[in-house]
C-alpha atoms as a PDB file:
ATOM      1  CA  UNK A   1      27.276 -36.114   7.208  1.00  0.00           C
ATOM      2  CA  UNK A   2      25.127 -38.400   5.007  1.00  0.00           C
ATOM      3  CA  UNK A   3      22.663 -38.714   7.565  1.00  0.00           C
ATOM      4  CA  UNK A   4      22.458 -35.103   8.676  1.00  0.00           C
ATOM      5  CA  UNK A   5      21.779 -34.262   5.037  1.00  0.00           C
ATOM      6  CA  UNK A   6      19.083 -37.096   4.720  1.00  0.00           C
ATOM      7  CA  UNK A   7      17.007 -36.056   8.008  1.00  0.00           C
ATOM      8  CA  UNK A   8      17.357 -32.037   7.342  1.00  0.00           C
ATOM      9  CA  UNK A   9      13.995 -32.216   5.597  1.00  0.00           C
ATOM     10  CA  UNK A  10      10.519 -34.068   6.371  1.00  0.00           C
ATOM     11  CA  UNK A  11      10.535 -36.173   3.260  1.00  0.00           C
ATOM     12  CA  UNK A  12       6.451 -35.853   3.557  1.00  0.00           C
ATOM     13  CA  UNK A  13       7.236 -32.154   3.203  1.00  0.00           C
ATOM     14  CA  UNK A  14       6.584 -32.059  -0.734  1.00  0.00           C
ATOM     15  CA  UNK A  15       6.788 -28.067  -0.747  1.00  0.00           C
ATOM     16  CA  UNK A  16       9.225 -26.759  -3.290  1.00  0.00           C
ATOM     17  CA  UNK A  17      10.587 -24.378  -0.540  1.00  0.00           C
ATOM     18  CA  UNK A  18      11.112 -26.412   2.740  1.00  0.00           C
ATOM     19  CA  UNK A  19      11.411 -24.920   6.022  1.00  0.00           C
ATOM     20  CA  UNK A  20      14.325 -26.628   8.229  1.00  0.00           C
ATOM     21  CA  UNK A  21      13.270 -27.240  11.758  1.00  0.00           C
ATOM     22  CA  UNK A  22      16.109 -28.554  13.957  1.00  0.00           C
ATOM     23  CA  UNK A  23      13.332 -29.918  16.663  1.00  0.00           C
ATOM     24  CA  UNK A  24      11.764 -31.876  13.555  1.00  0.00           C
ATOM     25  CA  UNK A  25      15.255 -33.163  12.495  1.00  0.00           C
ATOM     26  CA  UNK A  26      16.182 -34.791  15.944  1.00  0.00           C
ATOM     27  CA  UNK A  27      12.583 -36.472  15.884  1.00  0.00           C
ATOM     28  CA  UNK A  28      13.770 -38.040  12.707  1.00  0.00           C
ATOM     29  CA  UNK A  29      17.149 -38.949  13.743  1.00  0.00           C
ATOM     30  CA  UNK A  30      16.166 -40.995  16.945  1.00  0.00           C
ATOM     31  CA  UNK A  31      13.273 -42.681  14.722  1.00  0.00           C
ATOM     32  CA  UNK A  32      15.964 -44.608  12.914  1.00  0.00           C
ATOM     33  CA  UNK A  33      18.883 -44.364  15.585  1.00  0.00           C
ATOM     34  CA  UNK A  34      19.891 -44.940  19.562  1.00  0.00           C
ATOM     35  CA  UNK A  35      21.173 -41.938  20.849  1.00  0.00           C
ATOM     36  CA  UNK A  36      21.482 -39.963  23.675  1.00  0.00           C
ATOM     37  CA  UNK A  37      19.250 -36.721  22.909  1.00  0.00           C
ATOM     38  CA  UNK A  38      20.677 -35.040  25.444  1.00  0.00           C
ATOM     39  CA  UNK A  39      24.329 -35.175  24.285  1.00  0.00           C
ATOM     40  CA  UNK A  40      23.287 -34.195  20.776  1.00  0.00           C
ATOM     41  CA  UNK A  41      21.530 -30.699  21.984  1.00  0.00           C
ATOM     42  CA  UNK A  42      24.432 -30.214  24.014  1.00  0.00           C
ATOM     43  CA  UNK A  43      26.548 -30.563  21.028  1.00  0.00           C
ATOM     44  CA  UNK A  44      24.063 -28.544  18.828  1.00  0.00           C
ATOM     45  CA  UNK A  45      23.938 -25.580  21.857  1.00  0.00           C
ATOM     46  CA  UNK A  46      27.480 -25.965  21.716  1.00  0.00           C
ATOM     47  CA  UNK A  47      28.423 -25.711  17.996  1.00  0.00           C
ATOM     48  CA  UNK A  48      25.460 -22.409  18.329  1.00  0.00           C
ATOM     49  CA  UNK A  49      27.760 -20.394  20.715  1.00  0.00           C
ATOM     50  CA  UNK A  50      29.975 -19.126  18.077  1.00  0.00           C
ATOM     51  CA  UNK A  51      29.497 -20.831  14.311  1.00  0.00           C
ATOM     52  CA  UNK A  52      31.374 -17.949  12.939  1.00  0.00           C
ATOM     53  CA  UNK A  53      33.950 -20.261  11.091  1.00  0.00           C
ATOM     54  CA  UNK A  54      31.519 -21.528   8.812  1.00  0.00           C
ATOM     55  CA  UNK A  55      30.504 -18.416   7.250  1.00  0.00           C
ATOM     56  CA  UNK A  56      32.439 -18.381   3.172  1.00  0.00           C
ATOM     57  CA  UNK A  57      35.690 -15.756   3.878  1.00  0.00           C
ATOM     58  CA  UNK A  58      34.094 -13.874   0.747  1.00  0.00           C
ATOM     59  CA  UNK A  59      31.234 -12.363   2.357  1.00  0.00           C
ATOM     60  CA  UNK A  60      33.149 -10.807   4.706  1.00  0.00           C
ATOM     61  CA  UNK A  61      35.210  -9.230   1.901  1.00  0.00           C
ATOM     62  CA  UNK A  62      32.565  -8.579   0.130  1.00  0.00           C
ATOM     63  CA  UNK A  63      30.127  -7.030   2.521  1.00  0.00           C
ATOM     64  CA  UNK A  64      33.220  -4.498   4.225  1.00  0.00           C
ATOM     65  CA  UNK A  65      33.989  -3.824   0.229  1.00  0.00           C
ATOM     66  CA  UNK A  66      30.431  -2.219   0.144  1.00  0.00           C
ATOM     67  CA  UNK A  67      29.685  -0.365   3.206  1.00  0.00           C
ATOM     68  CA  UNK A  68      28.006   2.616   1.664  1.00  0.00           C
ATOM     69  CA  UNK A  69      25.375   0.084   0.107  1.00  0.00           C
ATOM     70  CA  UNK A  70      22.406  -1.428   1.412  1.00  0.00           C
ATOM     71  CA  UNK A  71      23.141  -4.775   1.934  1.00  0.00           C
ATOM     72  CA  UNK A  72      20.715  -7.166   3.529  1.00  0.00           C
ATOM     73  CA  UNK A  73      20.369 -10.721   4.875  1.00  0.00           C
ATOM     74  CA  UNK A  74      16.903 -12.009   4.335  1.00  0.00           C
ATOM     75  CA  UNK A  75      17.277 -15.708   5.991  1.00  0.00           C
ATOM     76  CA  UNK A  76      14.500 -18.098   5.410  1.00  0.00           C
ATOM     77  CA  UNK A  77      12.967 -20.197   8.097  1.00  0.00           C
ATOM     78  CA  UNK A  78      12.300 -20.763  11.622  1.00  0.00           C
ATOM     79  CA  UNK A  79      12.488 -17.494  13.395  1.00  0.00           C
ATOM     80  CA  UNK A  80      14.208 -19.435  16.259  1.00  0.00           C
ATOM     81  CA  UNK A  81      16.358 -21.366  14.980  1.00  0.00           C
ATOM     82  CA  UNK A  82      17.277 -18.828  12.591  1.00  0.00           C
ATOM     83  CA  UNK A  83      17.929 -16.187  14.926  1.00  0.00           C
ATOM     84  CA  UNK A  84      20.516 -18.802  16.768  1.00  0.00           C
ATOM     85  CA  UNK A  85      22.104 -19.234  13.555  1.00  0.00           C
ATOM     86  CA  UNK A  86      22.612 -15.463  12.635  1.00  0.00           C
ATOM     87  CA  UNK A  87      23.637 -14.624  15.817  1.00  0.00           C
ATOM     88  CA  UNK A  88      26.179 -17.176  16.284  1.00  0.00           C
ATOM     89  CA  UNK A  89      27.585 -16.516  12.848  1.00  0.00           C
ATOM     90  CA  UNK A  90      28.210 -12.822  14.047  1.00  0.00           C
ATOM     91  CA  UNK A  91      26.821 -12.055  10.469  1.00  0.00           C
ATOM     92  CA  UNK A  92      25.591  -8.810  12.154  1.00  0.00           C
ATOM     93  CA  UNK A  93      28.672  -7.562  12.808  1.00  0.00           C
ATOM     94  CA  UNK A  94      29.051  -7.349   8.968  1.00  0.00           C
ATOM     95  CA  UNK A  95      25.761  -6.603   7.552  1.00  0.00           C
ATOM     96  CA  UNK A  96      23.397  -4.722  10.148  1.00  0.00           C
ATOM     97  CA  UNK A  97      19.994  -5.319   8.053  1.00  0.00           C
ATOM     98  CA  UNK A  98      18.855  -8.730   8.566  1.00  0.00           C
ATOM     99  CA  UNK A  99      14.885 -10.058   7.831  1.00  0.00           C
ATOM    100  CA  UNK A 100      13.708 -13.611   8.978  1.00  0.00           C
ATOM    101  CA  UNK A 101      11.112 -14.908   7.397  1.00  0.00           C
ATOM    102  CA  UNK A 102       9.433 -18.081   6.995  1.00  0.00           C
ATOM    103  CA  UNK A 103       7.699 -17.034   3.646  1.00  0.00           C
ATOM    104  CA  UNK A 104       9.213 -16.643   0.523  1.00  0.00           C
ATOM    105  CA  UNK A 105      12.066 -14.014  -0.065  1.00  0.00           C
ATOM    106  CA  UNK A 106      10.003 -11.697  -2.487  1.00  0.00           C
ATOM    107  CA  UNK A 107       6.998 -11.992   0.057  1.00  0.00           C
ATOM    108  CA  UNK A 108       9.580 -10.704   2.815  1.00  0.00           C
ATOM    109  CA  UNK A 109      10.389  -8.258  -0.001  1.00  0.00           C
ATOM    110  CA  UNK A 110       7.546  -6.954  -0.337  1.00  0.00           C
ATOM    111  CA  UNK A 111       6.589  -6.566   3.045  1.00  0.00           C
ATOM    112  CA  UNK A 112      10.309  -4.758   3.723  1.00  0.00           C
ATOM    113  CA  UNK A 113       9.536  -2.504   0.324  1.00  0.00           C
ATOM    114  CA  UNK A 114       5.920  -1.453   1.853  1.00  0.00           C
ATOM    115  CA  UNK A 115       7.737  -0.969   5.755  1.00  0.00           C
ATOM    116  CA  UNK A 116      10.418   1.308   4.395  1.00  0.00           C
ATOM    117  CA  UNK A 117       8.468   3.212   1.685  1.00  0.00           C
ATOM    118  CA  UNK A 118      11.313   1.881  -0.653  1.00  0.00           C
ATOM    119  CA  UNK A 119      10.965   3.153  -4.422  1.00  0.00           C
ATOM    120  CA  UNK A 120      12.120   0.639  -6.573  1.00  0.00           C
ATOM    121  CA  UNK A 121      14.263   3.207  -8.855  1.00  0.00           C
ATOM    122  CA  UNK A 122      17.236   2.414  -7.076  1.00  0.00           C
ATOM    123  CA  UNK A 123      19.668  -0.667  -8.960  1.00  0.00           C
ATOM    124  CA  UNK A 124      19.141  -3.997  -6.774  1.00  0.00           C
ATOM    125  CA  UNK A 125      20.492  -6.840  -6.893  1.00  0.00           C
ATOM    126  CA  UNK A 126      18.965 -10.256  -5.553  1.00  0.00           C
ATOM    127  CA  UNK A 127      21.309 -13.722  -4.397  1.00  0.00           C
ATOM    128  CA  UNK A 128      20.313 -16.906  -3.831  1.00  0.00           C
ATOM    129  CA  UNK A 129      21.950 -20.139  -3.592  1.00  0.00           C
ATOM    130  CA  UNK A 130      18.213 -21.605  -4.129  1.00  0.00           C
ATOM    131  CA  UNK A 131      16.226 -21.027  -7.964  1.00  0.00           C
ATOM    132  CA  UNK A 132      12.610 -20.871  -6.508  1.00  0.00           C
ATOM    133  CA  UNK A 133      13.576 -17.461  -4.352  1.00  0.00           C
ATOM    134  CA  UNK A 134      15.386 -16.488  -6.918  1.00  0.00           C
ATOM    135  CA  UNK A 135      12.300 -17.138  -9.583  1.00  0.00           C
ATOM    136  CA  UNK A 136       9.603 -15.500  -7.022  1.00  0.00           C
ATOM    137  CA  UNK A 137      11.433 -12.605  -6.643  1.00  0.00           C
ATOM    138  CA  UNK A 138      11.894 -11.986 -10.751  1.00  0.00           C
ATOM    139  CA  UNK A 139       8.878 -12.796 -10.880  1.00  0.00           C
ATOM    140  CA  UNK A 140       7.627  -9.845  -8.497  1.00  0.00           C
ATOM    141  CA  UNK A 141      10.228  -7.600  -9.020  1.00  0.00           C
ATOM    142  CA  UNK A 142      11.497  -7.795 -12.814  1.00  0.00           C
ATOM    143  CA  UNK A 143      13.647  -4.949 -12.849  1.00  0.00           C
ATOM    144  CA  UNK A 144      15.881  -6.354  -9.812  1.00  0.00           C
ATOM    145  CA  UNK A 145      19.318  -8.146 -10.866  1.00  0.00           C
ATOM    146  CA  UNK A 146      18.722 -11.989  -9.644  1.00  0.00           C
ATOM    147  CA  UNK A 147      22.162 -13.917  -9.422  1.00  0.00           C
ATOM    148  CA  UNK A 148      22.265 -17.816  -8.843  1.00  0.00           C
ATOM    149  CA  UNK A 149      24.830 -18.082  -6.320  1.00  0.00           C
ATOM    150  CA  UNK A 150      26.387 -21.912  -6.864  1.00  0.00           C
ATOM    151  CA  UNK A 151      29.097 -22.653  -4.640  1.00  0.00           C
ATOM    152  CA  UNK A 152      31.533 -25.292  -5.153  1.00  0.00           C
ATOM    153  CA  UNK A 153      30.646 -26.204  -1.539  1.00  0.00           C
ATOM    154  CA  UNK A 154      27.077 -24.763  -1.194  1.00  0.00           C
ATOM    155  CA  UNK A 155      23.957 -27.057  -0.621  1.00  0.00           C
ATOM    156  CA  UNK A 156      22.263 -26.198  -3.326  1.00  0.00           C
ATOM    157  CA  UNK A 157      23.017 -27.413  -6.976  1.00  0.00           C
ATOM    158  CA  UNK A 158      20.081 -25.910  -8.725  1.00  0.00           C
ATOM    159  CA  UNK A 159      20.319 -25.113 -12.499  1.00  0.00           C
ATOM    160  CA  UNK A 160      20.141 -21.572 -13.561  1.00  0.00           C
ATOM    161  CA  UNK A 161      16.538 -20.311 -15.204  1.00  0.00           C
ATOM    162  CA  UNK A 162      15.267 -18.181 -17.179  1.00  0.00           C
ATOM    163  CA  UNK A 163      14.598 -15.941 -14.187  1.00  0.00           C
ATOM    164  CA  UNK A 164      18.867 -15.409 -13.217  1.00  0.00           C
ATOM    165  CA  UNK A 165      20.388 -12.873 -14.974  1.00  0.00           C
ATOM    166  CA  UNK A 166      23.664 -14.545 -13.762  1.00  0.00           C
ATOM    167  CA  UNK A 167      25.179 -17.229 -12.076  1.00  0.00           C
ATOM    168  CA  UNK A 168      27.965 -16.800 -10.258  1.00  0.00           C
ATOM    169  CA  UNK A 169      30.086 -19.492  -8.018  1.00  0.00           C
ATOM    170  CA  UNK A 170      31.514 -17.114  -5.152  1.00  0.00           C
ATOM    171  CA  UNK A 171      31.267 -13.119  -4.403  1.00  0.00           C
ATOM    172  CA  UNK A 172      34.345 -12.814  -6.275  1.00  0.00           C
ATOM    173  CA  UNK A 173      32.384 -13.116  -9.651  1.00  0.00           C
ATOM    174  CA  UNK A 174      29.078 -11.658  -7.918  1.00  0.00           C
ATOM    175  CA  UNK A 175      32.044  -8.055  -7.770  1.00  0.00           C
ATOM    176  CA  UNK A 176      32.585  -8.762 -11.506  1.00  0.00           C
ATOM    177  CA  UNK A 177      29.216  -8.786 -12.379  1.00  0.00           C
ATOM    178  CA  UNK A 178      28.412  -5.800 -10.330  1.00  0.00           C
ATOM    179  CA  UNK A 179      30.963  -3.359 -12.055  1.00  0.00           C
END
């Protein structure tokens, strides 16, 4: 697990918000280890057929607890290997509205706002496990509701800014907040 962590990013990449790129991470991996390629993308097409186990039992409570609002995925990064992901987490069976993007979240925001001829009088509210969306997006949109999302078990352990309105630690607290 160590070393899956340690290859997940270019270390040369010195942008704030990193783009993972599972083509890039196998480079990286057989730079510093013998292995057979082609039984690790058989294991990595094989764990991509159905990845729906790994998704946090909350958000499926939490997303069938809201089905008359707008909820939305927006899932930052490559548009391939993103799509794989979504689709074998069977997110979509859950929440229908789902944006890729490989720029920021309140770019893809923006861009979704401007498509859709969205006011912005309705109440949002913005999650993120990571502070730099969550920043951009205050940023562009100060009247939205950002919440830090910091998982016992997430990836993420970033501290909580002066851009989150809240932090919360599962979708249990991200209900509480909301009502």
């Amino acid at each position: 697990m160590e070393e899956y962590e340690s290859s997940y990013y270019d270390s040369n990449d010195k942008r704030s918000i990193k783009v993972h790129d599972m083509e890039d991470q196998v480079q990286r991996l057989k730079e510093k280890h013998f292995f057979s390629e082609e039984a690790l993308r058989k294991s990595l097409d094989d764990f991509m057929q159905d990845s729906s186990g790994y998704i946090f039992k909350d958000v499926i409570l939490f997303a069938n607890s809201h089905k008359n609002d707008r909820l939305c995925v927006l899932s930052f990064g490559d548009k391939i290997f993103q799509e794989k992901k979504i689709k074998s987490s069977k997110i979509q069976n859950y929440i229908s509205d789902i944006v890729i993007t490989n720029k920021t979240k309140a770019e893809a925001l923006v861009d979704v706002f401007k498509e859709e001829n969205v006011l912005l009088k309705e109440k949002m509210i913005f999650l993120d496990d990571r502070i730099e969306q969550i920043s951009g997006v205050k940023k562009k949109f100060p009247d939205v509701i950002t919440i830090l999302i910091k998982r016992p078990k997430g990836r993420y352990s970033d501290e909580k800014n002066k851009y989150c309105d809240f932090e919360a630690h599962d979708l249990g607290e991200v209900e509480k907040i909301i009502s």
